[in-house]
Protein backbone atom coordinates (compact mmCIF):
# COMPACT_ATOMS: atom_id res chain seq x y z
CA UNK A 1 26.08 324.89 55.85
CA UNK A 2 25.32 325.58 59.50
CA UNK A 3 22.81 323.11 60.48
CA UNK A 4 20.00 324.51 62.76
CA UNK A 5 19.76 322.41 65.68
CA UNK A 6 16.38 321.46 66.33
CA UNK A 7 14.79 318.93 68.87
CA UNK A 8 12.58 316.34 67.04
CA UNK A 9 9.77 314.74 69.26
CA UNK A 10 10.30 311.53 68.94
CA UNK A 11 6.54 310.49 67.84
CA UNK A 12 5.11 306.76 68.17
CA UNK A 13 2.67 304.86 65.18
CA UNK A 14 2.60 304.76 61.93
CA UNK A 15 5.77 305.30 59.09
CA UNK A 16 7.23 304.24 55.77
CA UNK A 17 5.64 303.57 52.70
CA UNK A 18 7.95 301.71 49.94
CA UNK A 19 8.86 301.28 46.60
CA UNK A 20 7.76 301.83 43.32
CA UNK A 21 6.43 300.75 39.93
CA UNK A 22 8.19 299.74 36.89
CA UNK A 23 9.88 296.80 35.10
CA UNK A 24 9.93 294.21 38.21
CA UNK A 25 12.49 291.72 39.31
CA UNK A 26 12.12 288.79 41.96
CA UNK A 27 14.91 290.12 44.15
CA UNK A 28 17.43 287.48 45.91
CA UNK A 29 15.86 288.54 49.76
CA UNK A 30 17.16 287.70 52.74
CA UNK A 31 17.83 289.92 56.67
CA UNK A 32 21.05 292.03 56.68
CA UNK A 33 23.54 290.11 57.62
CA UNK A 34 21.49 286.46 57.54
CA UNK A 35 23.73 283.48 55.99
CA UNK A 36 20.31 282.18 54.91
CA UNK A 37 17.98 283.48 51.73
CA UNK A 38 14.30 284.51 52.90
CA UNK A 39 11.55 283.48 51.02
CA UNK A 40 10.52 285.84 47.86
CA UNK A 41 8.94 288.84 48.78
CA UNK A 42 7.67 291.82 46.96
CA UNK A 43 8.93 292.18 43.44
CA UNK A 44 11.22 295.13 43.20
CA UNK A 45 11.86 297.23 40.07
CA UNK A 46 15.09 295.79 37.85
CA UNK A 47 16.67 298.48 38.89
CA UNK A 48 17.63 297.70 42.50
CA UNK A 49 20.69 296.00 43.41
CA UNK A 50 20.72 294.29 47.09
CA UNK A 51 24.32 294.66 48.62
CA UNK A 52 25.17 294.37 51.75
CA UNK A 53 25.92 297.45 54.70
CA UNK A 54 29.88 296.56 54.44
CA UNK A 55 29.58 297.52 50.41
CA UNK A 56 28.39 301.28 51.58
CA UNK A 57 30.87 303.42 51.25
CA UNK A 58 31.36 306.23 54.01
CA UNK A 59 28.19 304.15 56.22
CA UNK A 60 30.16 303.57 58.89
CA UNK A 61 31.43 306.79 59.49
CA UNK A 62 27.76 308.61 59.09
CA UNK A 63 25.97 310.32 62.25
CA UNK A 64 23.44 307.65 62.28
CA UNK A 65 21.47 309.22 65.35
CA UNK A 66 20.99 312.20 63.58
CA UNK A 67 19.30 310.11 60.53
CA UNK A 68 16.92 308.31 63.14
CA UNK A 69 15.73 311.26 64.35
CA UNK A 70 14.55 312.37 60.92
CA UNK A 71 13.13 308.70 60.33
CA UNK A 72 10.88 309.06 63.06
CA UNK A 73 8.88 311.68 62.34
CA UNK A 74 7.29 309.63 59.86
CA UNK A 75 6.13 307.26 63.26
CA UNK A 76 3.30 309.64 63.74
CA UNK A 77 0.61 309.18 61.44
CA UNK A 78 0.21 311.11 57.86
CA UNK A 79 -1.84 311.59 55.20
CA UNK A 80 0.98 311.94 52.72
CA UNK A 81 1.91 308.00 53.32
CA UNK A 82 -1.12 307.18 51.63
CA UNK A 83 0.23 308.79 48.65
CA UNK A 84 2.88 307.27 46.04
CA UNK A 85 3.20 303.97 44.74
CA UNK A 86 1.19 301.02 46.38
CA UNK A 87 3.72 298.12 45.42
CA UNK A 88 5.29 297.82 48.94
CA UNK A 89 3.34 299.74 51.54
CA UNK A 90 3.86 298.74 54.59
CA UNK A 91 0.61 297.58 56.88
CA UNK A 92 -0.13 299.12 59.56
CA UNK A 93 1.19 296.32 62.26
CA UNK A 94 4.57 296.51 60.41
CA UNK A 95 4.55 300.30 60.56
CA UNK A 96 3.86 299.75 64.43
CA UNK A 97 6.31 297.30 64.91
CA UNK A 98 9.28 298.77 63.01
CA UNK A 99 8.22 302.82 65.31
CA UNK A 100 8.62 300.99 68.30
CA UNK A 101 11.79 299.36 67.95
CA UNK A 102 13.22 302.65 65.84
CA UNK A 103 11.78 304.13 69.78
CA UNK A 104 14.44 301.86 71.44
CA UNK A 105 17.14 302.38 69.02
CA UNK A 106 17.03 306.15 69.49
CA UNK A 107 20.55 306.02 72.14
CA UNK A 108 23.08 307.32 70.58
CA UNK A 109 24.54 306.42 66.70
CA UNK A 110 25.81 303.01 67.68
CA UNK A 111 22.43 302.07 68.78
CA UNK A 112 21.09 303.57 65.48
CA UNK A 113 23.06 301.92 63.51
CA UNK A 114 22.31 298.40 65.08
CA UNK A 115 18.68 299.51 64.16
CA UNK A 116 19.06 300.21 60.81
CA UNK A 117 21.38 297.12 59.89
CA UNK A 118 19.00 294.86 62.00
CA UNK A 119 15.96 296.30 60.09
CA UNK A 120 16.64 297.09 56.87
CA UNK A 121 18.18 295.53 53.87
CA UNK A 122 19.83 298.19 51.13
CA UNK A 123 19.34 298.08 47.49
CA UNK A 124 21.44 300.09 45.53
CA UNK A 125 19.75 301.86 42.81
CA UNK A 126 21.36 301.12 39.29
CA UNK A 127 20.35 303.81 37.38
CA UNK A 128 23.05 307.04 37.16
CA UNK A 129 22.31 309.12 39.48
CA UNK A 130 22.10 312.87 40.19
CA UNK A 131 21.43 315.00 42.88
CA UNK A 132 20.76 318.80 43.78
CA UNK A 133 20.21 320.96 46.79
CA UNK A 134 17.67 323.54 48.01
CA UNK A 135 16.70 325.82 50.51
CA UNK A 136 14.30 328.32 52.16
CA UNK A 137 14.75 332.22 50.44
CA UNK A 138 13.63 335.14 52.65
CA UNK A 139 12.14 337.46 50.88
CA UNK A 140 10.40 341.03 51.23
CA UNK A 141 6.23 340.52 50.68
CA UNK A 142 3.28 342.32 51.15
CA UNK A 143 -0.31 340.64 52.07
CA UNK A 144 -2.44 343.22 49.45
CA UNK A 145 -1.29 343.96 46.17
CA UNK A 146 0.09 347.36 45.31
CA UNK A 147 2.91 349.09 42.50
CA UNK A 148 5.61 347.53 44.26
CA UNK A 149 4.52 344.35 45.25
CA UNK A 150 2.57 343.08 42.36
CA UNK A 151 3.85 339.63 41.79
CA UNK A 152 2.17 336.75 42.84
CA UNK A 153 2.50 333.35 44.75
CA UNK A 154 -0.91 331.39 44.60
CA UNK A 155 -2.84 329.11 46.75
CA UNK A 156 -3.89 325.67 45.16
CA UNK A 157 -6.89 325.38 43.32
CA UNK A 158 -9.79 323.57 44.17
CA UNK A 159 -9.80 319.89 42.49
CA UNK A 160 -6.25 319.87 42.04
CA UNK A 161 -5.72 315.84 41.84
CA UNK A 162 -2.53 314.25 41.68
CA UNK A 163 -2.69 311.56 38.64
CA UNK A 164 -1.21 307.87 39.79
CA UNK A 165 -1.63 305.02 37.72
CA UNK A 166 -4.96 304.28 39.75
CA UNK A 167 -7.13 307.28 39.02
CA UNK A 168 -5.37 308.36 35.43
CA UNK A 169 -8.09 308.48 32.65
CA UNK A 170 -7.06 306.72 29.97
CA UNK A 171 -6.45 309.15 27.50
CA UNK A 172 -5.05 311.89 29.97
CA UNK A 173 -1.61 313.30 28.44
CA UNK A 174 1.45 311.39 29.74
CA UNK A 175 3.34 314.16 30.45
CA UNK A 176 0.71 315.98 32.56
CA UNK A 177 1.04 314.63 36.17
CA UNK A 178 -1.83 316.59 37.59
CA UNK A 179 -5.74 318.02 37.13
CA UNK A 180 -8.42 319.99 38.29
CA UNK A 181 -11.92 318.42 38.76
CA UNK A 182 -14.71 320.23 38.92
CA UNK A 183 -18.04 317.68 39.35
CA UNK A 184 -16.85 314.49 37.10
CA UNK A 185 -15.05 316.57 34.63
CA UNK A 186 -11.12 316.27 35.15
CA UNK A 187 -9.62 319.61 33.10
CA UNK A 188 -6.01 320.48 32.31
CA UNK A 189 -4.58 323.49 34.70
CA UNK A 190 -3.32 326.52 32.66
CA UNK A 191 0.53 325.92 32.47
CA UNK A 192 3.20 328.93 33.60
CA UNK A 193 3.08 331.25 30.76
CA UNK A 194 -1.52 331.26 30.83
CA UNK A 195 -0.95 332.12 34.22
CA UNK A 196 1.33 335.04 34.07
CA UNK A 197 -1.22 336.20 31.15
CA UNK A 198 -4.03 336.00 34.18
CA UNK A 199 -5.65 332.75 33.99
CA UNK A 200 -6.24 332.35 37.36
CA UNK A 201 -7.21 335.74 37.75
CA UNK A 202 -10.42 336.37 39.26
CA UNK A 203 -10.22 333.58 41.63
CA UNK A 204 -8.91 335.30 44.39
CA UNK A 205 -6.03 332.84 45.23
CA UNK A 206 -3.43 335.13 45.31
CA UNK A 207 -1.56 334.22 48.79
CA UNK A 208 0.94 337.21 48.72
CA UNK A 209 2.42 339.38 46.53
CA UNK A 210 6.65 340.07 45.57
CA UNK A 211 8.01 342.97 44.42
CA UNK A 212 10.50 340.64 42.22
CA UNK A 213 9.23 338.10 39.76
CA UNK A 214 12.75 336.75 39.98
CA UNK A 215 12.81 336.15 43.64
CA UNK A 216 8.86 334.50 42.54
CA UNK A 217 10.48 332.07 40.05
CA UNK A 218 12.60 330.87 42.68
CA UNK A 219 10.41 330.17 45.52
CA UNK A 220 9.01 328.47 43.25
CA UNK A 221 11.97 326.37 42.17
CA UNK A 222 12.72 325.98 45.84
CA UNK A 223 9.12 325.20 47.18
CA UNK A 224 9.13 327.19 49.90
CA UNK A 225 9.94 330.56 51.49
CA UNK A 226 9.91 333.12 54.78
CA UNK A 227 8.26 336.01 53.47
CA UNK A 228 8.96 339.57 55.36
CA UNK A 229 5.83 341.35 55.04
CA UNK A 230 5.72 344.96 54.89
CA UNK A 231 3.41 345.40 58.41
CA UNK A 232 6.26 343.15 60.33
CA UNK A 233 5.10 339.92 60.33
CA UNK A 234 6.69 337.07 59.10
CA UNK A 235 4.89 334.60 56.52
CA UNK A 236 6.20 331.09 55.56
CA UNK A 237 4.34 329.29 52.73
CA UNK A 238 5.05 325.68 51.60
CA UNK A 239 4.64 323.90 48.52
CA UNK A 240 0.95 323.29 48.32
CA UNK A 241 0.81 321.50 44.79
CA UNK A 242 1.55 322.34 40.93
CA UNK A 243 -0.44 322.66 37.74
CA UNK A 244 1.39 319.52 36.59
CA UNK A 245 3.06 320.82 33.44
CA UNK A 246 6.48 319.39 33.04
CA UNK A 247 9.57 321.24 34.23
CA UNK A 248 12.10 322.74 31.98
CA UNK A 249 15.36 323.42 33.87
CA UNK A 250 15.78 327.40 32.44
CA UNK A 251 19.74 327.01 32.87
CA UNK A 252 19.74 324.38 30.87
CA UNK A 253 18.37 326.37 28.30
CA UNK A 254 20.73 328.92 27.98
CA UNK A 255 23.55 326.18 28.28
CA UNK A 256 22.21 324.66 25.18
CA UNK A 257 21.49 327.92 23.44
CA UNK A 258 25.51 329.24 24.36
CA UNK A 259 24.51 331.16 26.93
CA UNK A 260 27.58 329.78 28.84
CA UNK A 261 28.52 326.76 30.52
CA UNK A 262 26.99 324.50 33.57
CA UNK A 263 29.35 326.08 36.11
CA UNK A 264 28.27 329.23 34.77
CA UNK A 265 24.54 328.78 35.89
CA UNK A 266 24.78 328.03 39.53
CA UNK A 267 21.56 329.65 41.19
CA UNK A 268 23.66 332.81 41.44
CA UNK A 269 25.03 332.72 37.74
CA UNK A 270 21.29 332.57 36.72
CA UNK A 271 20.42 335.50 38.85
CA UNK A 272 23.25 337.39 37.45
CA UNK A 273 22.05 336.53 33.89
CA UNK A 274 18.56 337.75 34.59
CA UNK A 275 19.16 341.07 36.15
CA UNK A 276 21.41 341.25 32.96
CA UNK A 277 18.30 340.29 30.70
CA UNK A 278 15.45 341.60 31.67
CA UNK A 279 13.95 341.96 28.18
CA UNK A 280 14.29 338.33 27.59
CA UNK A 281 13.34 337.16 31.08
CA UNK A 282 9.49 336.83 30.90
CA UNK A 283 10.08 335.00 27.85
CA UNK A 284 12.39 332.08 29.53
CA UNK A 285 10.37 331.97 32.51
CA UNK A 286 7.56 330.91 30.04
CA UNK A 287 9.51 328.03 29.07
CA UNK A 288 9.55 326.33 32.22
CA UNK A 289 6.05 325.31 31.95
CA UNK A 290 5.72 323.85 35.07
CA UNK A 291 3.55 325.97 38.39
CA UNK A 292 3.73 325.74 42.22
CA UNK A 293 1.32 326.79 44.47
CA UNK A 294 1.72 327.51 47.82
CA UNK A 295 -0.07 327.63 51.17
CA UNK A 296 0.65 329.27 54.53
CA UNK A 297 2.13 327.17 56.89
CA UNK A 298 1.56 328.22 60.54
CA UNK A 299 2.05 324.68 62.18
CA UNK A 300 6.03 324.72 62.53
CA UNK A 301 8.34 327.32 64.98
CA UNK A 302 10.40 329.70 63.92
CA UNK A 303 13.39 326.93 64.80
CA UNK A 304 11.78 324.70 62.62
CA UNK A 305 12.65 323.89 59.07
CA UNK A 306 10.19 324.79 56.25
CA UNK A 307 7.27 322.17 55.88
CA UNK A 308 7.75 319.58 52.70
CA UNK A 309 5.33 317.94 50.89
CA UNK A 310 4.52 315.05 53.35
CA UNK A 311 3.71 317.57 55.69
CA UNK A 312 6.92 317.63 58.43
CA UNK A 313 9.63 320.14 59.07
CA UNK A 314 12.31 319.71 56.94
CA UNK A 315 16.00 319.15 58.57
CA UNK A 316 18.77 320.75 56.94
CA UNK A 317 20.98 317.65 55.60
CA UNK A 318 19.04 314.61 56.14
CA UNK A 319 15.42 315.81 54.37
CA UNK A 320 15.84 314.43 50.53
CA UNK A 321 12.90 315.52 47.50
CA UNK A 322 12.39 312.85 45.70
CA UNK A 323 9.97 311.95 42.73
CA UNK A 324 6.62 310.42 44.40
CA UNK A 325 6.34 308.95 41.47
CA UNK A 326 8.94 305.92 41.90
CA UNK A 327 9.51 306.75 45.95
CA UNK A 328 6.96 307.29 48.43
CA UNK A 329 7.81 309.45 51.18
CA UNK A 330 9.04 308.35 54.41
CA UNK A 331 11.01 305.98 51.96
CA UNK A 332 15.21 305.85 53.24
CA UNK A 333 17.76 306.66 50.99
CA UNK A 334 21.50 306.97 52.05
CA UNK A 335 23.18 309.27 49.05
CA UNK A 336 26.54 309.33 48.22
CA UNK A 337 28.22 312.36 45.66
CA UNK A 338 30.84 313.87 44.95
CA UNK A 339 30.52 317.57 47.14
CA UNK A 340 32.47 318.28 50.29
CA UNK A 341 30.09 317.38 53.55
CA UNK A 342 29.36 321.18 54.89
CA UNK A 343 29.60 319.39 58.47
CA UNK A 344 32.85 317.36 57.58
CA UNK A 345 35.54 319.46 55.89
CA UNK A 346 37.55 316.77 53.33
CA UNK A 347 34.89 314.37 53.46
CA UNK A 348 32.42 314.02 50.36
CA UNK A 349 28.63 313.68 51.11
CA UNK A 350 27.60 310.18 52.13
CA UNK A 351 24.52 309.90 54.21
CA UNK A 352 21.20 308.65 55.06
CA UNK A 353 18.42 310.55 54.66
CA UNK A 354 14.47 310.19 54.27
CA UNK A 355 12.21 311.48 51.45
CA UNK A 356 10.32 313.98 52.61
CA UNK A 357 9.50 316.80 50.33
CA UNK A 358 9.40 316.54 46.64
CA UNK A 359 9.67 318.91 43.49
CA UNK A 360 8.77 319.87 39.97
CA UNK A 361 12.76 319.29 38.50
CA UNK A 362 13.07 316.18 40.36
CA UNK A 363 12.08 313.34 37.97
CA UNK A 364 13.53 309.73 38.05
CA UNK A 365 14.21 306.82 40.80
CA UNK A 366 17.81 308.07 41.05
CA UNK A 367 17.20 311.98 41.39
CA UNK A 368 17.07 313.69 44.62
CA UNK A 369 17.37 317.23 46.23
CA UNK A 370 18.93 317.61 49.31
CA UNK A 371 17.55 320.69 51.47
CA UNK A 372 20.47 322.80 53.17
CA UNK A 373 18.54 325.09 55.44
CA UNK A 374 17.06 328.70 55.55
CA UNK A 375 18.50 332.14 54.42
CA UNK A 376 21.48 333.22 52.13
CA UNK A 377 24.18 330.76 53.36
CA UNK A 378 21.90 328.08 52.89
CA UNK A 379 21.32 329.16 49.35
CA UNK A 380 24.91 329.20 48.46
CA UNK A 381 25.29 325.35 49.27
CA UNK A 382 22.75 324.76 47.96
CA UNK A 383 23.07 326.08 44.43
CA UNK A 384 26.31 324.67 44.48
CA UNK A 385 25.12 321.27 44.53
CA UNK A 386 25.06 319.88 40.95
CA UNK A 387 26.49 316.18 41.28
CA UNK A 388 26.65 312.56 39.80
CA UNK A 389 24.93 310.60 43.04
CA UNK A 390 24.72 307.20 44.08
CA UNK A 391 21.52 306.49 45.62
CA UNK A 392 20.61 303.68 47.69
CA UNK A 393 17.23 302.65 49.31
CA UNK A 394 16.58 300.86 52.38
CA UNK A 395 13.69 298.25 52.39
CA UNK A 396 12.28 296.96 55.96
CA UNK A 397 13.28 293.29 56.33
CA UNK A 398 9.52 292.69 57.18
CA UNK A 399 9.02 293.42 53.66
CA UNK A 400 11.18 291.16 52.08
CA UNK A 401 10.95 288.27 54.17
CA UNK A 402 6.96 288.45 53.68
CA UNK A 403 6.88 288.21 57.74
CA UNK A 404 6.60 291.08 59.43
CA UNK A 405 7.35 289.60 62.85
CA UNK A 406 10.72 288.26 61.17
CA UNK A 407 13.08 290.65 62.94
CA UNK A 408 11.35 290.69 66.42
């Protein structure tokens, strides 16, 4: 992959939000690098192991000025840090504190590095770990509906609700994640195959329309897109929200039904397969219950990566998805696998990079989905990601030291 070089303004305020719910351990806290053992601090789930910088492999040799610049985007402030679990959000002082020094630390990866060691403590995520990539399609559209283009993308609902622990009914299905209010009535959303048999019809929340309801199942797996519209404009749309169906992994499905084998379902294996199929395609798309909706996103430039779920350009390489669910966004994570670096040929991936963006396949603490960038080339990374990943999350010493002026 051929990262698109982009300049980040390097915003000032609020950032971060951390960590997650779950089974809960008193962790043994203390500074990186500190001989002596901080007082207790939050309680982190069992799952996280705290290790030291030293015991990451491939850390020292990662472009750490390249991950800073990523980190603060999250210094301006955002809705979407109010959103995830509430265990160890950071207050807004901390949030200040920890912008301004990341603002001083921005010279050069030596200097980012210092700022990350001297800030941060990592815990190394137990669980097995896999991870994924993504990217941008570009694809031919048309605004109005027509013989051609008569597939569509949607726009989101009104009263679509994200379910957390806090605002869950009680006897709301576990495996729905989402809702639609309407007054104080909170209503399932129709799942993928009520919607293709025109469920939503009527509500005029078509966005765009596709010629190809192949190229539409895989915006939608991708959660985003640059559509070329037949009057010569360009449209991007973003990942606006889903109906909160769980997601079924169609490759999977035809692994487990002899279809072939996991190498043989790479994004373009499965394209192959259902221009191969197309009697049985409709069919396995309705399997994959799951439903994204979109929105047009006119805030970023044409330089500028696709806009993720906590509303910031995405950067090819260092933006992760991650499941909101366990990790808020703005949360760091450096992610080691076992894939060649597209930036460092013989080296395997090892790097830090910041959840920004999320998606309906990724569930789990130790799942991620690394975006590779825009267009064809992009796509080929990244549906040749499919790896065993080690994932690793960085929590602000202010956190676990329970004083937030600890590290000033």
């Amino acid at each position: 992959m051929k990262r698109r070089g982009r300049t980040m303004r390097p915003p000032l305020a609020p950032l971060l939000a951390v960590f997650l719910k779950g089974a809960v351990r008193t962790a043994p806290l203390f500074f990186a690098g500190a001989a002596t053992a901080m007082q207790p601090g939050p309680q982190l789930p069992e799952q996280f192991q705290q290790i030291s910088f030293a015991g990451l492999a491939g850390w020292d040799q990662d472009d750490h000025s390249a991950a800073l610049a990523s980190f603060l985007r999250f210094c301006d402030p955002s809705d979407a840090l109010s959103e995830g679990p509430q265990a160890l959000r950071l207050q807004p002082d901390e949030l200040a504190r920890l912008c301004s020094a990341a603002q001083t630390g921005n010279d050069g990866s030596a200097a980012a590095r210092r700022f990350f060691e001297s800030r941060f403590t990592p815990f190394r995520i137990t669980e097995p770990g896999f991870v994924t990539g993504y990217y941008e399609p570009e694809v031919a559209a048309s605004r109005r509906k027509s013989e051609v283009f008569s597939v569509p993308l949607h726009k989101k609902p009104a009263g679509l609700e994200i379910l957390m622990p806090e605002n869950r009914p009680e006897n709301w299905p576990a495996h729905l994640s989402h809702g639609r209010r309407t007054g104080q009535t909170l209503s399932e959303l129709p799942d993928r195959g009520a919607i293709m048999d025109g469920a939503l019809d009527g509500e005029e929340l078509e966005l765009a329309w596709l010629a190809d309801p192949v190229d539409a199942y895989f915006i939608h797996v991708q959660g985003s897109a640059r559509l070329r519209m037949t009057d010569g404009s360009v449209m991007r749309v973003g990942y606006a929200g889903k109906t909160g169906h769980p997601y079924t992994g169609i490759g999977r499905l035809l692994v487990t039904r002899g279809e072939g084998t996991p190498e043989d379902f790479t994004m373009a294996g499965l394209r192959a397969w259902l221009a191969n199929h197309p009697d049985r395609r409709d069919d396995l798309f309705r399997e994959n219950r799951s439903y994204i909706f979109f929105r047009e996103v006119t805030e970023t430039g044409p330089d500028e990566g696709p806009v993720g779920a906590a509303g910031l350009p995405l950067t090819p390489g260092r933006s992760l998805a991650i499941d909101p669910q366990h990790l808020p966004y703005g949360a760091l994570v450096f992610v080691a696998a076992g894939f060649e670096d597209p930036d460092r040929a013989g080296k395997t991936f090892a790097r830090l990079v910041v959840a920004d963006d999320t998606g309906s396949a990724i569930k789990g603490r130790a799942r991620g989905d690394i975006f590779t960038g825009s267009g064809e080339t992009a796509g080929q990374i990244a549906g040749a990601i499919r790896h065993k990943a080690e994932f690793t999350v960085l929590v602000p010493n202010s956190r676990l030291s329970g004083n937030a002026a600890a590290t000033d």
